[in-house]
N, C-alpha and C. Protein backbone atom coordinates (compact mmCIF):
# COMPACT_ATOMS: atom_id res chain seq x y z
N UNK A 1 0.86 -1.18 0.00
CA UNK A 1 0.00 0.00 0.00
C UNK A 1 0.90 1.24 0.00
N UNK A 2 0.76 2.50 -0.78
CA UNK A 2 1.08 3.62 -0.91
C UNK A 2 1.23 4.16 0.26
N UNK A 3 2.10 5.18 0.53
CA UNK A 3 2.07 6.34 1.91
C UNK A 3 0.48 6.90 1.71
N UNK A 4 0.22 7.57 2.25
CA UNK A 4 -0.73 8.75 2.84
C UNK A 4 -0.45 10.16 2.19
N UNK A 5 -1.22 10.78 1.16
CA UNK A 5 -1.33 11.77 0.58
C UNK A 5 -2.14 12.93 1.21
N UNK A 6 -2.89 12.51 2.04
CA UNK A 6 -4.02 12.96 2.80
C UNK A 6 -4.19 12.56 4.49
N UNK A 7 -4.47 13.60 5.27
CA UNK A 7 -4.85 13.00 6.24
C UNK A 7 -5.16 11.48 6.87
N UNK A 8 -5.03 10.30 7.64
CA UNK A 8 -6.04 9.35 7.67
C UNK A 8 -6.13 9.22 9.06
N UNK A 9 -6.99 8.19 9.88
CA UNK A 9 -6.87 7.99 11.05
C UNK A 9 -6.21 6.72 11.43
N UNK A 10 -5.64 6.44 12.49
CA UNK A 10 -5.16 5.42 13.10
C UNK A 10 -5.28 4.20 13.15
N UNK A 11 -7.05 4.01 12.57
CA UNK A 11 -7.47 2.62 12.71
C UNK A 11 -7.08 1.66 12.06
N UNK A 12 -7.02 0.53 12.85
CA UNK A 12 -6.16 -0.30 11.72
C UNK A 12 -4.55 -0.49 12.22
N UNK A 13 -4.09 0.37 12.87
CA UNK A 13 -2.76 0.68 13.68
C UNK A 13 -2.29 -0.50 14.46
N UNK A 14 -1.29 -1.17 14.49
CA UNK A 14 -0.91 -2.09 16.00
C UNK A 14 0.35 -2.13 16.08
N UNK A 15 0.27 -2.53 17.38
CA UNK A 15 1.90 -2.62 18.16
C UNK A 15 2.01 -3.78 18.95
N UNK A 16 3.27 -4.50 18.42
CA UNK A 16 3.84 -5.73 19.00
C UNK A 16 4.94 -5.22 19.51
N UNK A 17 5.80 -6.76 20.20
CA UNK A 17 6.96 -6.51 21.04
C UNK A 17 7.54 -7.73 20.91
N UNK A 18 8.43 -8.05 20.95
CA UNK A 18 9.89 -8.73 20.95
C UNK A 18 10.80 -8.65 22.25
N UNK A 19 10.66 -10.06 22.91
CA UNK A 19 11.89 -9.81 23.63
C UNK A 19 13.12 -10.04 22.91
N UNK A 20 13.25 -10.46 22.07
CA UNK A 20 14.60 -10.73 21.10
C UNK A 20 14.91 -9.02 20.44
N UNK A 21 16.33 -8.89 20.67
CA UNK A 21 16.98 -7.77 19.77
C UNK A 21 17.32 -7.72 18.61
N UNK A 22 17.19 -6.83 17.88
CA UNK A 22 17.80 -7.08 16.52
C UNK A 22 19.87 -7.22 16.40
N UNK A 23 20.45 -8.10 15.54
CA UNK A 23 21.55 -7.99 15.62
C UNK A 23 22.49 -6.46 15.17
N UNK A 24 21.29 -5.85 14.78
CA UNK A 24 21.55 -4.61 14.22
C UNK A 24 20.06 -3.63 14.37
N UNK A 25 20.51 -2.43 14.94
CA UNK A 25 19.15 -1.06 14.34
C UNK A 25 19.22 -0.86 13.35
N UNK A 26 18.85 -1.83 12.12
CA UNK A 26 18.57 -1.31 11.09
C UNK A 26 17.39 -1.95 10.44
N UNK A 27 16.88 -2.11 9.32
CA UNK A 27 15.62 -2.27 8.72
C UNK A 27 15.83 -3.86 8.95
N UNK A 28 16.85 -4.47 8.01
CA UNK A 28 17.07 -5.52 8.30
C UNK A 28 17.20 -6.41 9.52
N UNK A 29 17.81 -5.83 10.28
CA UNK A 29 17.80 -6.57 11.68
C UNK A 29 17.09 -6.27 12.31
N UNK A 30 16.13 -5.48 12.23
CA UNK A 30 14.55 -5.84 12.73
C UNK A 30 13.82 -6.76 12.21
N UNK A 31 13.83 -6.84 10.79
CA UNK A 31 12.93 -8.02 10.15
C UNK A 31 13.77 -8.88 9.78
N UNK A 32 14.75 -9.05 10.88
CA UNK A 32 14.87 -10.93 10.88
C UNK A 32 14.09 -11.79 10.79
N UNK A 33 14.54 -12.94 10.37
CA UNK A 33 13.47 -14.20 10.70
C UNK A 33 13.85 -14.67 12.30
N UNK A 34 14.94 -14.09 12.86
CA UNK A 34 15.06 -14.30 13.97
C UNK A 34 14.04 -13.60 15.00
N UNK A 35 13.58 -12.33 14.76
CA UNK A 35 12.71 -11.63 15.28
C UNK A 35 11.14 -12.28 15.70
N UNK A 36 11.06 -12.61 16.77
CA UNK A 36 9.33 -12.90 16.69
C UNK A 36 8.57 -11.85 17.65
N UNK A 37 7.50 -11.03 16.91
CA UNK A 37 6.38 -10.06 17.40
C UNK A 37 5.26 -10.76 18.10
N UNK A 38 4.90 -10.08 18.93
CA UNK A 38 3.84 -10.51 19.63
C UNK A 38 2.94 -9.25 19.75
N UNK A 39 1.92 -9.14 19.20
CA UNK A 39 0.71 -8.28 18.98
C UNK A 39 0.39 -8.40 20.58
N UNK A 40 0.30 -6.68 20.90
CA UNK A 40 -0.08 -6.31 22.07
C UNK A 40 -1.98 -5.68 21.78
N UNK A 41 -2.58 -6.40 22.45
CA UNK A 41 -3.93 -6.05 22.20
C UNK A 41 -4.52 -4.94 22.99
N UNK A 42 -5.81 -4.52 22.42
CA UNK A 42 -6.74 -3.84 22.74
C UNK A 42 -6.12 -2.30 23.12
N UNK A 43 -5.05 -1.91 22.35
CA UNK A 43 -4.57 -0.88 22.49
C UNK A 43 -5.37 0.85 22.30
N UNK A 44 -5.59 1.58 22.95
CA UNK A 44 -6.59 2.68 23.11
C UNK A 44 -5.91 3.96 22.27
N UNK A 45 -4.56 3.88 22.87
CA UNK A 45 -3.94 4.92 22.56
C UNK A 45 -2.65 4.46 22.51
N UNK A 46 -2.00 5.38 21.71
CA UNK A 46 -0.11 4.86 21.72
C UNK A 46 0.05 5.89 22.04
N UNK A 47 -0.22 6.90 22.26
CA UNK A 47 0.68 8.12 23.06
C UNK A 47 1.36 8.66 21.79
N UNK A 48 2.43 9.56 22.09
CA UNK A 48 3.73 9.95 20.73
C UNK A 48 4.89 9.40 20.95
N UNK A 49 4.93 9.58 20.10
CA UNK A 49 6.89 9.14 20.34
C UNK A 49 7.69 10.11 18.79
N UNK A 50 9.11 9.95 19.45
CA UNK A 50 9.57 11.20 18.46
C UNK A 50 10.83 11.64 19.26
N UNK A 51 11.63 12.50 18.59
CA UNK A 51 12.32 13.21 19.59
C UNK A 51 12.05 14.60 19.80
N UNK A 52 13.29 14.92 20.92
CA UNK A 52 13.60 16.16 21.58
C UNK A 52 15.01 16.65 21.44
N UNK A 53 15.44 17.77 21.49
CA UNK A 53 16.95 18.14 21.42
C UNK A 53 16.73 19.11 22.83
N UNK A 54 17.64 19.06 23.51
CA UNK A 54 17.84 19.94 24.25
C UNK A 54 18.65 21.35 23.85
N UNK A 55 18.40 22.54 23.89
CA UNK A 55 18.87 23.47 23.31
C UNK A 55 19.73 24.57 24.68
N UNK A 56 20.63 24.53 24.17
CA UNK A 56 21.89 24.60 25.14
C UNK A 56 22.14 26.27 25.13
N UNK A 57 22.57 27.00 26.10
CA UNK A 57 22.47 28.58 25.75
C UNK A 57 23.32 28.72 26.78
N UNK A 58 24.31 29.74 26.00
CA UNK A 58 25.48 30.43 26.84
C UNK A 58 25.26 31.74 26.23
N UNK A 59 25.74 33.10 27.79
CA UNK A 59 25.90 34.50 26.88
C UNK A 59 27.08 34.29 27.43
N UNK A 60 27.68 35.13 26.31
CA UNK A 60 29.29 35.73 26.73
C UNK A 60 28.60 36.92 27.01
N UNK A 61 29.44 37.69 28.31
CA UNK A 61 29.49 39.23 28.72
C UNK A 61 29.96 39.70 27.94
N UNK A 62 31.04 39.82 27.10
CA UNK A 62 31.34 41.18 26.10
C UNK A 62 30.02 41.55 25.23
N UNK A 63 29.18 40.60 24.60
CA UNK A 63 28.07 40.62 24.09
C UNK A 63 27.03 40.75 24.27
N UNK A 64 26.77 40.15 25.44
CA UNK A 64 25.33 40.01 25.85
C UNK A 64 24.34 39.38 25.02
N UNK A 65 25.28 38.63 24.01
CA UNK A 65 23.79 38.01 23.04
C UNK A 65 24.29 36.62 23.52
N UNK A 66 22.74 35.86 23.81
CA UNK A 66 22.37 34.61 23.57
C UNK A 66 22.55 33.67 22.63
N UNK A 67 23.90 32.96 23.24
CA UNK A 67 24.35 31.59 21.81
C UNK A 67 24.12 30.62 22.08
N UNK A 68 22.95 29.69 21.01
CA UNK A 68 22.04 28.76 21.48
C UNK A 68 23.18 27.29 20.13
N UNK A 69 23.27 26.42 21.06
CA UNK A 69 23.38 25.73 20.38
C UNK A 69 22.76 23.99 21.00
N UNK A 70 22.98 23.10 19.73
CA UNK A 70 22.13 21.90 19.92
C UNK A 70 22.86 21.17 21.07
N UNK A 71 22.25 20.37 21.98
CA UNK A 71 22.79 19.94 22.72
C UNK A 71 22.23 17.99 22.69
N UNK A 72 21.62 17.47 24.09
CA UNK A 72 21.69 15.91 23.67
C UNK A 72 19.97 16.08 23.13
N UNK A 73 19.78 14.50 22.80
CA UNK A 73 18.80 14.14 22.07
C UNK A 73 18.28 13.31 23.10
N UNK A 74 16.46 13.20 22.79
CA UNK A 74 15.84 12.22 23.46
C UNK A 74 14.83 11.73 23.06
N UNK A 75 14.13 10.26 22.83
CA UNK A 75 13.34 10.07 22.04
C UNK A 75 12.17 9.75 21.99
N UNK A 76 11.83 10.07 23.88
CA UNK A 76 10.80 10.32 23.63
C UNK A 76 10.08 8.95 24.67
N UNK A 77 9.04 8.90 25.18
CA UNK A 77 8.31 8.14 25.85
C UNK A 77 6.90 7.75 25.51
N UNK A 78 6.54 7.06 24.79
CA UNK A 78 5.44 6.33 24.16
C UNK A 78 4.14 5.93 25.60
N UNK A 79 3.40 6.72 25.89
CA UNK A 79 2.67 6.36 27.26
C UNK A 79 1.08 5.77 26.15
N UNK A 80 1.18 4.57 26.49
CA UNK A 80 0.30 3.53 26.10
C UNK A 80 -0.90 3.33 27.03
N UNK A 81 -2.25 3.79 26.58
CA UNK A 81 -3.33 2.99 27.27
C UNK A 81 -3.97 2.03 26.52
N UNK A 82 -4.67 0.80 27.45
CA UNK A 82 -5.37 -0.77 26.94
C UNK A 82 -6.08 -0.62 27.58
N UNK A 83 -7.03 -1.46 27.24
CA UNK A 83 -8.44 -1.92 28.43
C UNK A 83 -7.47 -3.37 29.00
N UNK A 84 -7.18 -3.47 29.67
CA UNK A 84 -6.55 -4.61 30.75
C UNK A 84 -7.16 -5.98 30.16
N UNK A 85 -6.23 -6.65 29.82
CA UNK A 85 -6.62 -8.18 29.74
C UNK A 85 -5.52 -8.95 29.85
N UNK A 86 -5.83 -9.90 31.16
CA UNK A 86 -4.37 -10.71 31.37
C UNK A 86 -4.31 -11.23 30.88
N UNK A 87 -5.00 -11.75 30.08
CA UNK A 87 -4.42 -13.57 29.18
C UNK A 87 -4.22 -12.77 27.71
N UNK A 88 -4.10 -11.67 27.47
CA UNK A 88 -3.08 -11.38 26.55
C UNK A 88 -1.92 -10.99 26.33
N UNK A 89 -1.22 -11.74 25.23
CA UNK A 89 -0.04 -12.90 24.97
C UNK A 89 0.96 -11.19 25.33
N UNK A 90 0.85 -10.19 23.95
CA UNK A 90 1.04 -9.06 24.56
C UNK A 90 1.40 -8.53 25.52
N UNK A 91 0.40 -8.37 26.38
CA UNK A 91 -0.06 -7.33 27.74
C UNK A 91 0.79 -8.01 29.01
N UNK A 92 0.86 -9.49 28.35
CA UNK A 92 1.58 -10.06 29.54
C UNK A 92 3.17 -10.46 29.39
N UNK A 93 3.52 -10.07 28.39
CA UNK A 93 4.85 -9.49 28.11
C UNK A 93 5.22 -8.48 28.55
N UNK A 94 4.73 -7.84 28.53
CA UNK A 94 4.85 -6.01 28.67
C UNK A 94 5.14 -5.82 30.67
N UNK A 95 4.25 -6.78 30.85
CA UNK A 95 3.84 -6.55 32.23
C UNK A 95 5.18 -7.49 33.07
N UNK A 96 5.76 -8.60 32.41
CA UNK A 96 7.09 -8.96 32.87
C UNK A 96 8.58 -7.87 32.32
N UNK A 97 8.38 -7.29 31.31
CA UNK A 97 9.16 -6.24 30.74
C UNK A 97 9.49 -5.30 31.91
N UNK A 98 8.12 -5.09 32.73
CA UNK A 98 8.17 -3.76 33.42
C UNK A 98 8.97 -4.30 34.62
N UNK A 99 9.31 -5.40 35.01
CA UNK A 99 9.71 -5.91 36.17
C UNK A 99 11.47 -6.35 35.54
N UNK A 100 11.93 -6.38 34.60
CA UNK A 100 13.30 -6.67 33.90
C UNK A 100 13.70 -5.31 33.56
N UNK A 101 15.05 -5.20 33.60
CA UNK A 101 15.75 -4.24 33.41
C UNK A 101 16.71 -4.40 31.84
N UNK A 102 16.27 -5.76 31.03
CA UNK A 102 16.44 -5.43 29.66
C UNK A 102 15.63 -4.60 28.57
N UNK A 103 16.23 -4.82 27.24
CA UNK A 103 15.39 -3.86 26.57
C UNK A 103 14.69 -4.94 25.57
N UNK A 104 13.56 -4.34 24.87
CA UNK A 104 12.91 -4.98 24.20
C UNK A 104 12.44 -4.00 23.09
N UNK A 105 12.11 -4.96 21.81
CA UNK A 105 11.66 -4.14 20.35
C UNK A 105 10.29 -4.18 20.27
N UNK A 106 10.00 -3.20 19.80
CA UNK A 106 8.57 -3.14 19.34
C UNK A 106 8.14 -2.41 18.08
N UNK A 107 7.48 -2.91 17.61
CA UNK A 107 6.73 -2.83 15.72
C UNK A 107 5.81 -2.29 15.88
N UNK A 108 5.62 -0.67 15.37
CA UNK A 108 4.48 0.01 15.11
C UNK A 108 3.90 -0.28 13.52
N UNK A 109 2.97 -1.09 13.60
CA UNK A 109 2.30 -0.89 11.74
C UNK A 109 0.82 0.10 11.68
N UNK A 110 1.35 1.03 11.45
CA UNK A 110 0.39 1.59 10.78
C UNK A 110 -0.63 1.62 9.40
N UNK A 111 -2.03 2.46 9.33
CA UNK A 111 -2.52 1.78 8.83
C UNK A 111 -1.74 1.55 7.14
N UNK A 112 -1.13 2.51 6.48
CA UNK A 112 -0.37 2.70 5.17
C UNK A 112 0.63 1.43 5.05
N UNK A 113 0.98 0.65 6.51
CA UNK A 113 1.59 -0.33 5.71
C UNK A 113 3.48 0.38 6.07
N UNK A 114 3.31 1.56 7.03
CA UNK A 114 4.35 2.48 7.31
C UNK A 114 5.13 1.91 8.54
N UNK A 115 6.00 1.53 8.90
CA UNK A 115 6.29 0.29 10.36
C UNK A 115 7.70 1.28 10.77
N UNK A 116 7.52 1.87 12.14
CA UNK A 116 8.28 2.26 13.00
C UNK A 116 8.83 0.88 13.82
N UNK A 117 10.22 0.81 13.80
CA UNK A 117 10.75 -0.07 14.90
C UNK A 117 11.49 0.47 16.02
N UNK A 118 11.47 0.38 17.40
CA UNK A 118 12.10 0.61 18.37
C UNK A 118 12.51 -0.26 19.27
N UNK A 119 13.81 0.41 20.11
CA UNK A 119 13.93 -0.35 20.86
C UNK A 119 13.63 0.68 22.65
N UNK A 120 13.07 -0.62 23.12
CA UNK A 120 12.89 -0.06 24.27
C UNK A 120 12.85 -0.34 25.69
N UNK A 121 12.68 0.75 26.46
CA UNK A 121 12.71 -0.04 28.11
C UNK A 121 10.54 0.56 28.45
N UNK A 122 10.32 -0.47 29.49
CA UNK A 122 9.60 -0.36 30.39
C UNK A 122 9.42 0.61 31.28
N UNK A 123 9.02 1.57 31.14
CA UNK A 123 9.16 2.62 32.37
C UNK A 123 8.04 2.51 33.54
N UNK A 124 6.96 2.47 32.92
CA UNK A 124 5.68 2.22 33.89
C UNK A 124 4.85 1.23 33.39
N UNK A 125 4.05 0.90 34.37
CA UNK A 125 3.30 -0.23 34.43
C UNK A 125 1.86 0.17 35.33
N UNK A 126 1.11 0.75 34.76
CA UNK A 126 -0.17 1.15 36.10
C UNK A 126 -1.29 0.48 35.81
N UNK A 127 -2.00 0.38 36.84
CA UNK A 127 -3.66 0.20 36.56
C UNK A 127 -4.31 1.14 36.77
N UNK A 128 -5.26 1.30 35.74
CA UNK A 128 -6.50 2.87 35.88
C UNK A 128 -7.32 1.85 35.88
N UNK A 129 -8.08 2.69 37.15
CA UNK A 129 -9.30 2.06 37.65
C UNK A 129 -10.10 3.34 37.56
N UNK A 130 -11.76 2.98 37.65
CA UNK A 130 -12.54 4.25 37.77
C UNK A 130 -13.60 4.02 38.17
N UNK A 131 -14.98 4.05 37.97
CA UNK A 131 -15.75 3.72 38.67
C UNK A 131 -16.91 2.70 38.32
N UNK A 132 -18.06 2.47 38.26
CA UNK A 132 -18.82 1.50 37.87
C UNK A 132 -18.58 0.87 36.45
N UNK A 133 -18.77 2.56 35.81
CA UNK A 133 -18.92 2.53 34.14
C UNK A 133 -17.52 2.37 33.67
N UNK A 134 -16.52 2.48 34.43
CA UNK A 134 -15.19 2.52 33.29
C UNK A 134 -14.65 0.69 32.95
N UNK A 135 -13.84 1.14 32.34
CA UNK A 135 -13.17 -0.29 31.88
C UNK A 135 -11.72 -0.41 32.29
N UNK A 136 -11.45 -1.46 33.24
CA UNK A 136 -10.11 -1.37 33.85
C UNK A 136 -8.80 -1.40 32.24
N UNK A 137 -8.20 -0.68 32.47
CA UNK A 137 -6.99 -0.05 31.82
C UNK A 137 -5.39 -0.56 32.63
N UNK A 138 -4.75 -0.52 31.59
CA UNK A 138 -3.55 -0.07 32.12
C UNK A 138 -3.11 1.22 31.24
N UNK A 139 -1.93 1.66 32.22
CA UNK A 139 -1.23 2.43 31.57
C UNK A 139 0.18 2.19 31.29
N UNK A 140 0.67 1.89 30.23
CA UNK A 140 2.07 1.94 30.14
C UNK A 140 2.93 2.64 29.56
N UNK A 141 4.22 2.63 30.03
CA UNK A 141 5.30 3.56 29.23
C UNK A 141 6.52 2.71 28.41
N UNK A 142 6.58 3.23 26.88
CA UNK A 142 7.64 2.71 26.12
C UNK A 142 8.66 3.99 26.34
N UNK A 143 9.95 3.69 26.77
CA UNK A 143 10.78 4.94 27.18
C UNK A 143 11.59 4.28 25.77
N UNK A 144 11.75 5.09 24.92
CA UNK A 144 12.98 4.61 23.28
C UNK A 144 13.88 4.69 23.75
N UNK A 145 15.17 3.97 23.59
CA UNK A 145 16.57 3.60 23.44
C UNK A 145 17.42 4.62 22.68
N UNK A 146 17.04 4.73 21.85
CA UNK A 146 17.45 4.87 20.79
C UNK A 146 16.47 5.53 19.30
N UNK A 147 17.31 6.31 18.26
CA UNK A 147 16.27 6.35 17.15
C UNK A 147 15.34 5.67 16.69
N UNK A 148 14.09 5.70 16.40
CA UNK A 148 13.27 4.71 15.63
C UNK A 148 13.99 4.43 14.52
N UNK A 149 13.76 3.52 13.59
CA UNK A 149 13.93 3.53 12.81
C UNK A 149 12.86 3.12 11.87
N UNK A 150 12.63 3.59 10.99
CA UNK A 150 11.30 4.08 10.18
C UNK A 150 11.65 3.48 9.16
N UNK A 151 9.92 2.83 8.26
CA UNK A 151 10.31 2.13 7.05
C UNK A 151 8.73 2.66 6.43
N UNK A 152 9.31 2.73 5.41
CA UNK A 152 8.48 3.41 4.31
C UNK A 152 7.56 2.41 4.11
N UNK A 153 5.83 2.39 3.66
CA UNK A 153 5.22 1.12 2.69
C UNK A 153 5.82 0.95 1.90
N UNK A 154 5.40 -0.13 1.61
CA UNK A 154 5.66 -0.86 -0.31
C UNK A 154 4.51 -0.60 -1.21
């Protein structure tokens, strides 16, 4: 399927995870055959992900002007809500992830057929609870490693 010329919405979107690493961040060593995904279900929201630069500023006194330059990079924290379901294969990855201090990959496919890969850590792990009418949730956090690395459709 073609990129997106136009606006579209999300639907159609999913995200798996890998405890296996790629031997490489690159297109290829994500789509190993060594790689196996596990579709994380009933996903509500993926949050953003992306980076940040920190922008660094010194004045010199003879001048008094403001010299801004680039400083580190960050890429960002993916805060994920689900409607909670333990016996998914997913959710219950995620939920031993949050208790390990390795990193793990995860496959964004969007709907174009457009697949973000990352690597990542576990940052949070919550339950949202609410009241009669709500639907127990979690909340989780994908903290990135590292650059995504982004792959165009076919």
């Amino acid at each position: 399927m073609a990129e997106n010329t136009v606006p579209v919405t999300l639907t159609g979107a999913t995200l798996a995870i890998s405890a296996t690493l790629p031997e490489a961040y690159t297109q290829a060593g994500y789509e190993s055959t060594d790689m196996v995904y596990t579709l994380i279900g009933e996903v509500e929201n993926f949050g953003n992900h992306g980076g940040t630069k920190q922008i660094v500023e010194f004045t010199p006194v003879d001048t008094g002007v403001v010299t801004k330059m680039a400083g580190s990079k960050n890429y960002g924290t993916m805060n994920l809500t689900m409607a909670h379901v333990p016996e998914d294969a997913g959710q219950v990855i995620l939920e031993a992830a949050f208790e390990s201090t390795n990193h793990y990959s995860v496959k964004m496919t969007y709907p174009s057929g457009r697949v973000h890969y990352m690597d990542v850590l576990i940052g949070k792990n919550e339950n949202q609870d609410g009241d009669a009418n709500a639907v127990q949730k979690l909340s989780i956090d994908l903290a990135l490693a590292r650059k995504p690395v982004k792959v165009a459709a076919v």
